[in-house]
C-alpha atoms as a PDB file:
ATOM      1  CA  UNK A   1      18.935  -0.326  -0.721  1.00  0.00           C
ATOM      2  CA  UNK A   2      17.759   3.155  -0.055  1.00  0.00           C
ATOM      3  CA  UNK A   3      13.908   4.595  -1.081  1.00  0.00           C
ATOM      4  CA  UNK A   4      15.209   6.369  -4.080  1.00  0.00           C
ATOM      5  CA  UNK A   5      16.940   3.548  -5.226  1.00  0.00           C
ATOM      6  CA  UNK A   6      13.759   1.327  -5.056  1.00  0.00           C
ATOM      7  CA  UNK A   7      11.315   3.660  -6.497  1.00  0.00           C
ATOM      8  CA  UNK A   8      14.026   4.182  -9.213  1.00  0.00           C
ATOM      9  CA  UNK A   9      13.688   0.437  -9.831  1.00  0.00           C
ATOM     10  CA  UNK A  10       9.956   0.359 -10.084  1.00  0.00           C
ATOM     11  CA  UNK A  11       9.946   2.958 -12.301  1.00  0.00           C
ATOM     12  CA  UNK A  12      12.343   1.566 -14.765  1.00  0.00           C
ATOM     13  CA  UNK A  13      10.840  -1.005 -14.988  1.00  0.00           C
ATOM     14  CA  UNK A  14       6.332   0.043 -14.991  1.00  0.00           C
ATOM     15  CA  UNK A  15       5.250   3.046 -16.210  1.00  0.00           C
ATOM     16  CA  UNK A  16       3.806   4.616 -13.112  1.00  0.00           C
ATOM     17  CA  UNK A  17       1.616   7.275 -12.740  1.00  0.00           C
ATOM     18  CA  UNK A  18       2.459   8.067  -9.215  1.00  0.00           C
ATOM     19  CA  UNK A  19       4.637   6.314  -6.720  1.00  0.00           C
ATOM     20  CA  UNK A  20       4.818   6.690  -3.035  1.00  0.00           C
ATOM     21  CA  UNK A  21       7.447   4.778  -1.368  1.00  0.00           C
ATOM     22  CA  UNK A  22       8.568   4.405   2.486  1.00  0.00           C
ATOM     23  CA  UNK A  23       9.891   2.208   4.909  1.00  0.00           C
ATOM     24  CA  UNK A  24      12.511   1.149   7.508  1.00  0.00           C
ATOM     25  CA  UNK A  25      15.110   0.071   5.219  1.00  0.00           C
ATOM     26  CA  UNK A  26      14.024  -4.152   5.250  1.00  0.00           C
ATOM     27  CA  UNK A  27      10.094  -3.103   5.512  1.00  0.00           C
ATOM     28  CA  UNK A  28       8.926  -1.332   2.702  1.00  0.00           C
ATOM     29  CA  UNK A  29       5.576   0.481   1.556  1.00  0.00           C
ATOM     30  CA  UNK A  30       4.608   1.380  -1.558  1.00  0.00           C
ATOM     31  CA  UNK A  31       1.312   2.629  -3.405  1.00  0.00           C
ATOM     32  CA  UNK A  32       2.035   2.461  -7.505  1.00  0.00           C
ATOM     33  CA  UNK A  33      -0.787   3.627 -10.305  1.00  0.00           C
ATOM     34  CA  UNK A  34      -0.135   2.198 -13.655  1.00  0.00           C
ATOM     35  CA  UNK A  35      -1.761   1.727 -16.625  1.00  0.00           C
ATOM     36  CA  UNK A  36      -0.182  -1.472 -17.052  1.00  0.00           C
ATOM     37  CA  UNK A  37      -2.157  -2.883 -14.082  1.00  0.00           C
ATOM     38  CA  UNK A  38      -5.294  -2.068 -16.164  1.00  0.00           C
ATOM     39  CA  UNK A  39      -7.284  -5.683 -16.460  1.00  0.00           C
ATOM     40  CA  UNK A  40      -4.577  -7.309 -14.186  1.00  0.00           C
ATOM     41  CA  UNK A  41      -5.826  -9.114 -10.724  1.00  0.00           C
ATOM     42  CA  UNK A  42      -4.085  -7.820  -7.597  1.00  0.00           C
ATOM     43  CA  UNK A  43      -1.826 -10.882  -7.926  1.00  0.00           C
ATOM     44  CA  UNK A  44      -0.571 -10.315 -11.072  1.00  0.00           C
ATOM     45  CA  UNK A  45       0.070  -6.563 -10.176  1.00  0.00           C
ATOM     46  CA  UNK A  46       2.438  -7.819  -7.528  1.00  0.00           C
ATOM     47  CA  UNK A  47       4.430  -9.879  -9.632  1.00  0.00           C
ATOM     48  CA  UNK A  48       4.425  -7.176 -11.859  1.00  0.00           C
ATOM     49  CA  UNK A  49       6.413  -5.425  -9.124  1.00  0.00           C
ATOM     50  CA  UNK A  50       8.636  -7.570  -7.959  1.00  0.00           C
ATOM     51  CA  UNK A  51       9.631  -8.174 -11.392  1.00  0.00           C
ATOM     52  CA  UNK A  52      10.955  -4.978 -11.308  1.00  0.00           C
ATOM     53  CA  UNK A  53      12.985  -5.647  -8.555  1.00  0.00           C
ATOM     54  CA  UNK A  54      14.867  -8.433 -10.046  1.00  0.00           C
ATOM     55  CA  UNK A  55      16.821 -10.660  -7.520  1.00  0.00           C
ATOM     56  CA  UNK A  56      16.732  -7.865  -4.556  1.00  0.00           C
ATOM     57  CA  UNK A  57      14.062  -9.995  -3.166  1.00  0.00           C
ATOM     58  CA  UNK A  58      15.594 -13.147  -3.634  1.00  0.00           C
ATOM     59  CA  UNK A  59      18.984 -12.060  -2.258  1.00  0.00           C
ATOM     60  CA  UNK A  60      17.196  -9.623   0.921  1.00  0.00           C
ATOM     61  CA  UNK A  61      18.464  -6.538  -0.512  1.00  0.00           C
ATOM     62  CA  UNK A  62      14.584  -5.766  -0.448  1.00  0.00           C
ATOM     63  CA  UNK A  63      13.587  -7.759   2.315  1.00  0.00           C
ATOM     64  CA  UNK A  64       9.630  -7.343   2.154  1.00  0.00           C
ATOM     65  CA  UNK A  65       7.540  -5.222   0.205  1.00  0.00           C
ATOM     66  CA  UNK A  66       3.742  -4.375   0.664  1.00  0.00           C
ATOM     67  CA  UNK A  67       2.339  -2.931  -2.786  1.00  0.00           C
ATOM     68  CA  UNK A  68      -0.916  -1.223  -3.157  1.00  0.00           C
ATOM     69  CA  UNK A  69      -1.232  -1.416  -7.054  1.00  0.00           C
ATOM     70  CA  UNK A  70      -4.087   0.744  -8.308  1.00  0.00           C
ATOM     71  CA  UNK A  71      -4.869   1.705 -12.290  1.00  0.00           C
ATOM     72  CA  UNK A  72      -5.655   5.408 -12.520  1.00  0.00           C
ATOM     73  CA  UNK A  73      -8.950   5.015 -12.896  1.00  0.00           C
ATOM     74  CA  UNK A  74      -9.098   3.370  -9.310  1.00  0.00           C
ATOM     75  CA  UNK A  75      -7.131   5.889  -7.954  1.00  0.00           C
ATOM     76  CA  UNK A  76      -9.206   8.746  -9.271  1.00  0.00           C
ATOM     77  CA  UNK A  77     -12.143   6.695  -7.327  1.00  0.00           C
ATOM     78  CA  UNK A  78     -10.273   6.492  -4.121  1.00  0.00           C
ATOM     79  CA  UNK A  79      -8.686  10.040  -3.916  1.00  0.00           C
ATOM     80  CA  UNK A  80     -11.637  11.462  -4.017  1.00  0.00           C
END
């Protein structure tokens, strides 16, 4: 899978803000703001994620994934 195709995923399927994705094609990077991640902990933001993703995970299509999940009001903070 290709970064558009990703990022196309994780939008599909969260309503994001903003989304920044990169990587090597197996090693991926991504920084997502979504409301939905309001009152979530950072665990439950990931899942939220990789739900997204479906099986890619499971069959290496995406082979790993670091997420930086922020709500907007945490990204306001941090962009600063």
């Amino acid at each position: 899978m290709n970064a558009d195709q990703i990022r196309e995923l994780i939008a599909a399927g969260l309503p994001c803000q903003h989304i920044t994705l990169q990587g090597d094609g197996r090693h991926w990077f991504t920084t997502i703001v979504s409301e939905a991640f309001d009152g979530k902990r950072p665990i439950q933001r990931h899942q939220m994620v990789y739900a997204t993703l479906g099986d890619k995970m499971k069959t290496d299509e995406v082979h790993a994934l670091s997420i930086k999940a922020y709500t907007p009001a945490e990204w306001a903070a941090i962009a600063k």
